[in-house]
C-alpha atoms as a PDB file:
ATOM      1  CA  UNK A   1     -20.221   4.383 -14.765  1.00  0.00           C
ATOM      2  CA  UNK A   2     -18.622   3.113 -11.554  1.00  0.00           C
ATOM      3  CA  UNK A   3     -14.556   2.737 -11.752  1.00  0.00           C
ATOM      4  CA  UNK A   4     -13.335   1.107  -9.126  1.00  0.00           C
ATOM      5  CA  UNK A   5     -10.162  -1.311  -7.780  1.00  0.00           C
ATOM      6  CA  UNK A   6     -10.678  -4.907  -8.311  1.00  0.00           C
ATOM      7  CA  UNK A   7     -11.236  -6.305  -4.697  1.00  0.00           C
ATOM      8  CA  UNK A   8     -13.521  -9.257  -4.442  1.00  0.00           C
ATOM      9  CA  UNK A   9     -12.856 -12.738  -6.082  1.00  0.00           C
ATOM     10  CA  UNK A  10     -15.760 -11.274  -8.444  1.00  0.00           C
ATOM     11  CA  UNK A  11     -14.587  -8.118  -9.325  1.00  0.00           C
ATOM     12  CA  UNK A  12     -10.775  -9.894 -10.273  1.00  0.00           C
ATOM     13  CA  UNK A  13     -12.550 -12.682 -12.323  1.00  0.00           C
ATOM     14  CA  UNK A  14     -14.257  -9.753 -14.533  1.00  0.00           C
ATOM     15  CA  UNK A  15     -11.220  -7.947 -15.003  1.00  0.00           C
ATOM     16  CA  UNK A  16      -9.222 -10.417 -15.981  1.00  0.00           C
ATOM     17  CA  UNK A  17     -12.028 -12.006 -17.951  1.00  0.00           C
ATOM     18  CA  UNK A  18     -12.196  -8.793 -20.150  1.00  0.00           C
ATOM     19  CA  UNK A  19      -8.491  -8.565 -20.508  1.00  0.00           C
ATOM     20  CA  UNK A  20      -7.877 -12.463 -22.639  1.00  0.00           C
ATOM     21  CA  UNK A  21     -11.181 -11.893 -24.240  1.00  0.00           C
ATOM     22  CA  UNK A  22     -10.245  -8.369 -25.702  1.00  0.00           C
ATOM     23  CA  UNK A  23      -6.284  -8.510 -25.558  1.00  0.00           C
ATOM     24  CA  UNK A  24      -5.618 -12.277 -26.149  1.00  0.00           C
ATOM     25  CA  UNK A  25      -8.667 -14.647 -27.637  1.00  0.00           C
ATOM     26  CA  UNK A  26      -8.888 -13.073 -30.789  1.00  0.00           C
ATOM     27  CA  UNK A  27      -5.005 -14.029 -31.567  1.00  0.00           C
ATOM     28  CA  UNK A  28      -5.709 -17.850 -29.809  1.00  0.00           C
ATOM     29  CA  UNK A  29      -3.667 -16.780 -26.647  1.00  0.00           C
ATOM     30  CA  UNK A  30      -3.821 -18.951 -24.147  1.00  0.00           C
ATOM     31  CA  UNK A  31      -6.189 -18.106 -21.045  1.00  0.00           C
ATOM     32  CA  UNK A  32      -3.800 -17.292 -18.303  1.00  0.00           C
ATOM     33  CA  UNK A  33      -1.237 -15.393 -20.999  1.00  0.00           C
ATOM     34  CA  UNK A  34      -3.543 -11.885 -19.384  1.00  0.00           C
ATOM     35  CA  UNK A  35      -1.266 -12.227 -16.270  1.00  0.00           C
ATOM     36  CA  UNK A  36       1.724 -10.956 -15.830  1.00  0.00           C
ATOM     37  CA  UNK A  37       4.150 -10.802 -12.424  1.00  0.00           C
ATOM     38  CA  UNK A  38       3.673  -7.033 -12.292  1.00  0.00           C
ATOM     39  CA  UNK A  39      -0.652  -7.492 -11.446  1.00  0.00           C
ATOM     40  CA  UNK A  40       0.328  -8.520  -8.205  1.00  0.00           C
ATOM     41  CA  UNK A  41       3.022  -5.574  -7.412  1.00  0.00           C
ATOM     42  CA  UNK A  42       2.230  -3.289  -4.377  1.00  0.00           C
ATOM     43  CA  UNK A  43       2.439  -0.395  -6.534  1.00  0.00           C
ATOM     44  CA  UNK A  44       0.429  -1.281  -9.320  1.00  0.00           C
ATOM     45  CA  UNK A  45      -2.852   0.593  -9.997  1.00  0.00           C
ATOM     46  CA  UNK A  46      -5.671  -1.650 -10.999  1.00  0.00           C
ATOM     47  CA  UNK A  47      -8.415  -0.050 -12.844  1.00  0.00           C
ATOM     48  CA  UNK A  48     -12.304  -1.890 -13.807  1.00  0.00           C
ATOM     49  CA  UNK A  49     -15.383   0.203 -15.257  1.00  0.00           C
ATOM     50  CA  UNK A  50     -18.804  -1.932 -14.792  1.00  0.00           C
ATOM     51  CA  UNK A  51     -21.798  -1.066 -16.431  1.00  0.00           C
ATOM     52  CA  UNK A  52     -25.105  -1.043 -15.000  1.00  0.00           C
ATOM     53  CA  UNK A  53     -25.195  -4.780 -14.194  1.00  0.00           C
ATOM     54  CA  UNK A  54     -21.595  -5.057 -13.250  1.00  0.00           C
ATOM     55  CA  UNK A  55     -20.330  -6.808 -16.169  1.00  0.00           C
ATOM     56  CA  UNK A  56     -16.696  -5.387 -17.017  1.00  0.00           C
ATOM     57  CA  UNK A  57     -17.139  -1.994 -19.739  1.00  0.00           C
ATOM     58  CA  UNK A  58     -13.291  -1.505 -19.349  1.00  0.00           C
ATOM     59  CA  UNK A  59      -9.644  -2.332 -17.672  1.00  0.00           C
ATOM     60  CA  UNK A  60      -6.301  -0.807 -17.834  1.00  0.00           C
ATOM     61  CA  UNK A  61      -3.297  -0.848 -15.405  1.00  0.00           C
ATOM     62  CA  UNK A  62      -0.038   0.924 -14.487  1.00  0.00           C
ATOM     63  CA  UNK A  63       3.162   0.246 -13.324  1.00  0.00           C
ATOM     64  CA  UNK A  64       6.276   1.325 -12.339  1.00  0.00           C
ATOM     65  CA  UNK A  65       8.552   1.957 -15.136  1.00  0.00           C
ATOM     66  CA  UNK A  66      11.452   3.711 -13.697  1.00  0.00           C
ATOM     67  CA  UNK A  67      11.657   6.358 -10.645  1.00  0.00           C
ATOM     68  CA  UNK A  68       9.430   9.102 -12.526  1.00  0.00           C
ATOM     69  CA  UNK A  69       7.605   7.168 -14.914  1.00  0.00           C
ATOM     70  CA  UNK A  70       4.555   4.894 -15.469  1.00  0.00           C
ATOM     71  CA  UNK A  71       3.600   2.490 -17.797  1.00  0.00           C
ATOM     72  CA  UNK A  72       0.179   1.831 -19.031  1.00  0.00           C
ATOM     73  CA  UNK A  73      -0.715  -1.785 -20.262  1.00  0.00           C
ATOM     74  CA  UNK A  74      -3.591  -3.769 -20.537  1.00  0.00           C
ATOM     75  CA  UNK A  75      -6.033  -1.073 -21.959  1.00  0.00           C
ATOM     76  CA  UNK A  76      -8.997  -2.924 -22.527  1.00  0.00           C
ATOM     77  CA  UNK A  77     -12.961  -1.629 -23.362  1.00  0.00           C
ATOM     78  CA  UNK A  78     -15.373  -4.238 -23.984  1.00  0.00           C
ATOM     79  CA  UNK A  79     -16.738  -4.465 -27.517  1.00  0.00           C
ATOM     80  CA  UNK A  80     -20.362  -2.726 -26.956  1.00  0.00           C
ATOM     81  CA  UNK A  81     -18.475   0.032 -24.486  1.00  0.00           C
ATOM     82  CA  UNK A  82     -15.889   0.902 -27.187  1.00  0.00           C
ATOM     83  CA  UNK A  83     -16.087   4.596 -28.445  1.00  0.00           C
ATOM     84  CA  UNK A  84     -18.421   5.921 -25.196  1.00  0.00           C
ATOM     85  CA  UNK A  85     -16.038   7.366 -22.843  1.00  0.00           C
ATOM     86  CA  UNK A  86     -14.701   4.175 -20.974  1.00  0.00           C
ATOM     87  CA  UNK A  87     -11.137   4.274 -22.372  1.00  0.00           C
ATOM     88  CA  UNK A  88     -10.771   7.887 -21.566  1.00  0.00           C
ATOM     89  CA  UNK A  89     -12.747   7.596 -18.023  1.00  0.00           C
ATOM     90  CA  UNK A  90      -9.616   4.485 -17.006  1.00  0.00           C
ATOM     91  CA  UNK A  91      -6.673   6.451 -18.932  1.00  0.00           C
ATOM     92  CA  UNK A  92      -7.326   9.697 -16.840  1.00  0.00           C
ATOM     93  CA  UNK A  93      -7.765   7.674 -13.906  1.00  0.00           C
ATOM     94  CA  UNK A  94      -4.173   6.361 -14.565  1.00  0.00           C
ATOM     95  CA  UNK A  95      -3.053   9.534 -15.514  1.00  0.00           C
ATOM     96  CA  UNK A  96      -4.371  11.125 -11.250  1.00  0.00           C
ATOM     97  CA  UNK A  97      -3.022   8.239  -9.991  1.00  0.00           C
ATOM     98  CA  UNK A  98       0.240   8.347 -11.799  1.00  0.00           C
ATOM     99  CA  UNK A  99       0.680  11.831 -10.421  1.00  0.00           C
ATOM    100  CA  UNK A 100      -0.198  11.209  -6.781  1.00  0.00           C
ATOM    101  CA  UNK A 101       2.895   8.702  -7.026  1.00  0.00           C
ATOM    102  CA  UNK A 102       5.065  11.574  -8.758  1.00  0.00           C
ATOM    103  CA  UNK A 103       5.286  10.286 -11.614  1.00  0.00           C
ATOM    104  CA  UNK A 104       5.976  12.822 -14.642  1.00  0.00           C
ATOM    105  CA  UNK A 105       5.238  10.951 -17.557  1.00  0.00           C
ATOM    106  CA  UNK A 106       3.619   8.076 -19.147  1.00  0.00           C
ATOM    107  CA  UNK A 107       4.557   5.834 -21.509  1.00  0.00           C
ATOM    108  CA  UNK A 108       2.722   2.645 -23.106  1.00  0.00           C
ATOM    109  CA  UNK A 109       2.774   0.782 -26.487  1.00  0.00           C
ATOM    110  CA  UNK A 110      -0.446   1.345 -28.382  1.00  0.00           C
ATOM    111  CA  UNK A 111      -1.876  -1.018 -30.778  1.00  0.00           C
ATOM    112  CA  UNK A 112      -1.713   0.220 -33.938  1.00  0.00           C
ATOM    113  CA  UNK A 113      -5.789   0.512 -33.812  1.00  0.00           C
ATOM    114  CA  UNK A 114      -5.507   2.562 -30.342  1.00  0.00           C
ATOM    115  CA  UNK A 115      -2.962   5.102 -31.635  1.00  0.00           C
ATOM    116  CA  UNK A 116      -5.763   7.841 -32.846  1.00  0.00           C
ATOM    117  CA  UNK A 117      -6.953   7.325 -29.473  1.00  0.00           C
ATOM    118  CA  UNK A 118      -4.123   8.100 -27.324  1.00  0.00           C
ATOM    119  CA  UNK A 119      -3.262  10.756 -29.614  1.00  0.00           C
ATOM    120  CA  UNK A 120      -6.632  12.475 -28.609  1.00  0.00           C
ATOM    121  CA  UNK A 121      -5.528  12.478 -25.641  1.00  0.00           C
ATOM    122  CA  UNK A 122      -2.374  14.156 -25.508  1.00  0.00           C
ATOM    123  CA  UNK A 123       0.233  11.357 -26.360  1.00  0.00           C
ATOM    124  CA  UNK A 124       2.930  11.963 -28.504  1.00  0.00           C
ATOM    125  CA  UNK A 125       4.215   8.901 -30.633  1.00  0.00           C
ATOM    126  CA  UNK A 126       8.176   8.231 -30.158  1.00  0.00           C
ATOM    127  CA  UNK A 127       8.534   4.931 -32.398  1.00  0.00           C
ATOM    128  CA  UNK A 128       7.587   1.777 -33.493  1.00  0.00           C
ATOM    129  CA  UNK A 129       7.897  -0.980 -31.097  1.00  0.00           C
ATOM    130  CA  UNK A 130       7.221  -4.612 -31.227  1.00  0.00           C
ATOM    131  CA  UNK A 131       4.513  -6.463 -33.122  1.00  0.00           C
ATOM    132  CA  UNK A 132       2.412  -9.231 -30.645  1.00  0.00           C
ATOM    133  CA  UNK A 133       1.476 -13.015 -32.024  1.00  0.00           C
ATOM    134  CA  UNK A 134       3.256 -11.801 -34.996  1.00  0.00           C
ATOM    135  CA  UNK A 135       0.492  -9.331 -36.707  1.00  0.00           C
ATOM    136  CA  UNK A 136      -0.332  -6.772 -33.896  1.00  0.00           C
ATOM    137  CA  UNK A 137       1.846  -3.952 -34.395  1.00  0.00           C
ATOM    138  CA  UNK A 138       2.233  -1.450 -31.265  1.00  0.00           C
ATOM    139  CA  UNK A 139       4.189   2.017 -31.137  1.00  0.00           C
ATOM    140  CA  UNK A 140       5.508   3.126 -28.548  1.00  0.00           C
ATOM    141  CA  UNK A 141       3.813   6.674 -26.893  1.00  0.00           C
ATOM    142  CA  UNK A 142       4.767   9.179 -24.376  1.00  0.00           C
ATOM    143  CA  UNK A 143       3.262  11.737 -21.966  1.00  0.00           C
ATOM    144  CA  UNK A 144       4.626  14.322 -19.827  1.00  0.00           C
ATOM    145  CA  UNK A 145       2.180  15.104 -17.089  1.00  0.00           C
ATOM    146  CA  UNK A 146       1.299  17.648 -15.834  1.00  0.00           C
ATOM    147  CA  UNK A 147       2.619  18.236 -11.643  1.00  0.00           C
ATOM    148  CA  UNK A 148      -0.393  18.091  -9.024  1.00  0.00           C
ATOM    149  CA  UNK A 149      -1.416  21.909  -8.223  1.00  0.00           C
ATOM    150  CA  UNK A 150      -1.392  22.867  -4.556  1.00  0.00           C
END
Protein backbone atom coordinates (compact mmCIF):
# COMPACT_ATOMS: atom_id res chain seq x y z
CA UNK A 1 0.00 0.00 0.00
CA UNK A 2 1.46 3.32 -1.15
CA UNK A 3 2.71 5.74 1.90
CA UNK A 4 3.44 8.80 0.84
CA UNK A 5 3.67 12.85 1.98
CA UNK A 6 0.53 14.71 1.58
CA UNK A 7 1.24 17.11 -1.42
CA UNK A 8 -1.71 17.94 -3.57
CA UNK A 9 -4.89 19.83 -2.33
CA UNK A 10 -6.27 16.08 -2.69
CA UNK A 11 -3.96 14.18 -0.91
CA UNK A 12 -4.25 17.02 2.32
CA UNK A 13 -8.13 16.89 2.13
CA UNK A 14 -7.87 12.89 2.69
CA UNK A 15 -5.58 13.14 5.41
CA UNK A 16 -7.12 15.43 7.27
CA UNK A 17 -10.49 13.96 6.40
CA UNK A 18 -9.40 10.63 8.10
CA UNK A 19 -7.93 12.36 11.06
CA UNK A 20 -11.71 14.26 12.55
CA UNK A 21 -13.50 11.26 11.29
CA UNK A 22 -11.33 8.70 13.33
CA UNK A 23 -9.76 11.07 16.10
CA UNK A 24 -12.58 13.67 16.59
CA UNK A 25 -16.36 12.83 15.13
CA UNK A 26 -17.01 10.10 17.28
CA UNK A 27 -16.58 12.51 20.53
CA UNK A 28 -18.71 15.55 18.42
CA UNK A 29 -15.38 17.52 17.87
CA UNK A 30 -15.68 20.12 15.84
CA UNK A 31 -14.32 19.77 12.10
CA UNK A 32 -11.26 21.90 12.06
CA UNK A 33 -10.30 20.73 15.95
CA UNK A 34 -7.77 17.89 13.55
CA UNK A 35 -5.41 20.92 13.06
CA UNK A 36 -3.03 21.95 15.07
CA UNK A 37 -0.09 24.87 14.54
CA UNK A 38 2.57 22.15 14.50
CA UNK A 39 0.95 20.47 10.73
CA UNK A 40 2.36 23.30 9.14
CA UNK A 41 6.04 23.21 10.87
CA UNK A 42 9.05 22.74 8.47
CA UNK A 43 10.09 19.86 10.39
CA UNK A 44 7.11 17.96 10.73
CA UNK A 45 6.80 14.55 9.00
CA UNK A 46 3.47 13.99 7.39
CA UNK A 47 2.54 10.48 6.82
CA UNK A 48 -0.91 9.07 4.45
CA UNK A 49 -1.40 5.25 3.41
CA UNK A 50 -4.09 5.00 0.38
CA UNK A 51 -5.55 1.95 -0.59
CA UNK A 52 -6.08 0.80 -3.96
CA UNK A 53 -8.43 3.65 -4.97
CA UNK A 54 -6.67 6.30 -3.02
CA UNK A 55 -9.04 6.74 -0.30
CA UNK A 56 -7.00 7.39 3.06
CA UNK A 57 -6.16 3.53 4.94
CA UNK A 58 -4.04 5.54 7.53
CA UNK A 59 -2.27 8.95 8.96
CA UNK A 60 0.11 9.71 11.66
CA UNK A 61 2.61 12.60 12.19
CA UNK A 62 5.73 13.68 14.12
CA UNK A 63 7.15 16.49 15.59
CA UNK A 64 9.74 17.98 17.30
CA UNK A 65 9.59 17.45 20.92
CA UNK A 66 12.83 18.59 22.23
CA UNK A 67 16.53 18.44 20.59
CA UNK A 68 16.62 14.44 20.54
CA UNK A 69 13.16 13.54 20.63
CA UNK A 70 9.96 13.09 18.55
CA UNK A 71 6.54 13.02 19.18
CA UNK A 72 4.01 10.95 17.46
CA UNK A 73 0.32 12.27 17.26
CA UNK A 74 -2.45 11.86 15.15
CA UNK A 75 -2.23 8.00 14.62
CA UNK A 76 -5.09 7.31 12.66
CA UNK A 77 -6.19 3.83 10.48
CA UNK A 78 -9.42 3.93 8.87
CA UNK A 79 -12.06 1.58 10.25
CA UNK A 80 -11.93 -1.32 7.42
CA UNK A 81 -7.80 -0.90 7.41
CA UNK A 82 -7.59 -1.38 11.21
CA UNK A 83 -5.64 -4.58 12.31
CA UNK A 84 -3.83 -5.17 8.55
CA UNK A 85 -0.53 -3.65 8.84
CA UNK A 86 -1.32 0.15 8.20
CA UNK A 87 -0.57 1.38 11.75
CA UNK A 88 2.67 -0.44 11.85
CA UNK A 89 3.59 0.40 7.98
CA UNK A 90 3.12 4.73 9.24
CA UNK A 91 4.70 4.10 12.90
CA UNK A 92 7.97 2.59 11.34
CA UNK A 93 7.90 5.15 8.82
CA UNK A 94 8.02 7.70 11.74
CA UNK A 95 10.29 5.73 13.53
CA UNK A 96 13.25 6.03 9.85
CA UNK A 97 12.36 9.34 9.67
CA UNK A 98 12.76 10.19 13.28
CA UNK A 99 16.26 8.78 13.03
CA UNK A 100 17.43 10.50 9.86
CA UNK A 101 16.70 13.78 12.01
CA UNK A 102 18.74 12.21 15.07
CA UNK A 103 16.32 11.79 17.03
CA UNK A 104 16.81 8.98 19.85
CA UNK A 105 13.55 8.39 21.10
CA UNK A 106 9.92 8.63 20.70
CA UNK A 107 7.36 9.49 22.74
CA UNK A 108 3.41 9.82 22.16
CA UNK A 109 0.21 9.43 24.29
CA UNK A 110 -1.70 6.33 23.30
CA UNK A 111 -5.32 5.93 23.63
CA UNK A 112 -6.07 3.64 26.03
CA UNK A 113 -7.43 1.24 23.01
CA UNK A 114 -3.91 1.73 21.08
CA UNK A 115 -1.72 0.81 24.07
CA UNK A 116 -1.50 -3.18 23.14
CA UNK A 117 -0.52 -1.83 19.93
CA UNK A 118 2.36 0.28 20.62
CA UNK A 119 3.41 -2.15 23.07
CA UNK A 120 3.87 -4.68 20.12
CA UNK A 121 5.94 -2.60 18.91
CA UNK A 122 8.51 -1.91 21.29
CA UNK A 123 7.04 1.00 23.47
CA UNK A 124 7.40 1.04 26.95
CA UNK A 125 4.50 2.75 29.01
CA UNK A 126 5.86 5.64 31.49
CA UNK A 127 2.36 6.94 32.93
CA UNK A 128 -0.94 7.99 32.65
CA UNK A 129 -1.53 11.19 30.96
CA UNK A 130 -4.55 13.18 30.18
CA UNK A 131 -8.03 11.98 29.30
CA UNK A 132 -9.56 13.88 25.80
CA UNK A 133 -13.47 15.22 25.66
CA UNK A 134 -13.49 13.93 29.09
CA UNK A 135 -13.71 9.90 28.51
CA UNK A 136 -10.63 9.11 26.27
CA UNK A 137 -7.95 8.19 28.49
CA UNK A 138 -4.25 8.27 26.91
CA UNK A 139 -0.84 7.10 28.61
CA UNK A 140 1.91 8.37 27.93
CA UNK A 141 4.74 5.86 25.94
CA UNK A 142 8.34 5.96 25.19
CA UNK A 143 10.93 4.59 22.73
CA UNK A 144 14.55 4.67 22.54
CA UNK A 145 15.63 4.14 18.99
CA UNK A 146 17.83 2.56 17.77
CA UNK A 147 21.08 4.97 15.95
CA UNK A 148 21.19 4.68 11.96
CA UNK A 149 24.02 1.95 11.08
CA UNK A 150 26.73 3.13 8.71
Amino acid sequence: MPLLTPQTPAEWAAYYRLRYEVLRQPWQQPEGSERVPEDNLPTTVHALSLDESGHAAGVAMLQAAGPETGQVRFMAVAPAWQGKGVGRQLLLHLEAAARQRGYSRLMLHAREAAVPFYTRLGYMMQAPSHTLFGSVTHFLMHKDLEPLTA
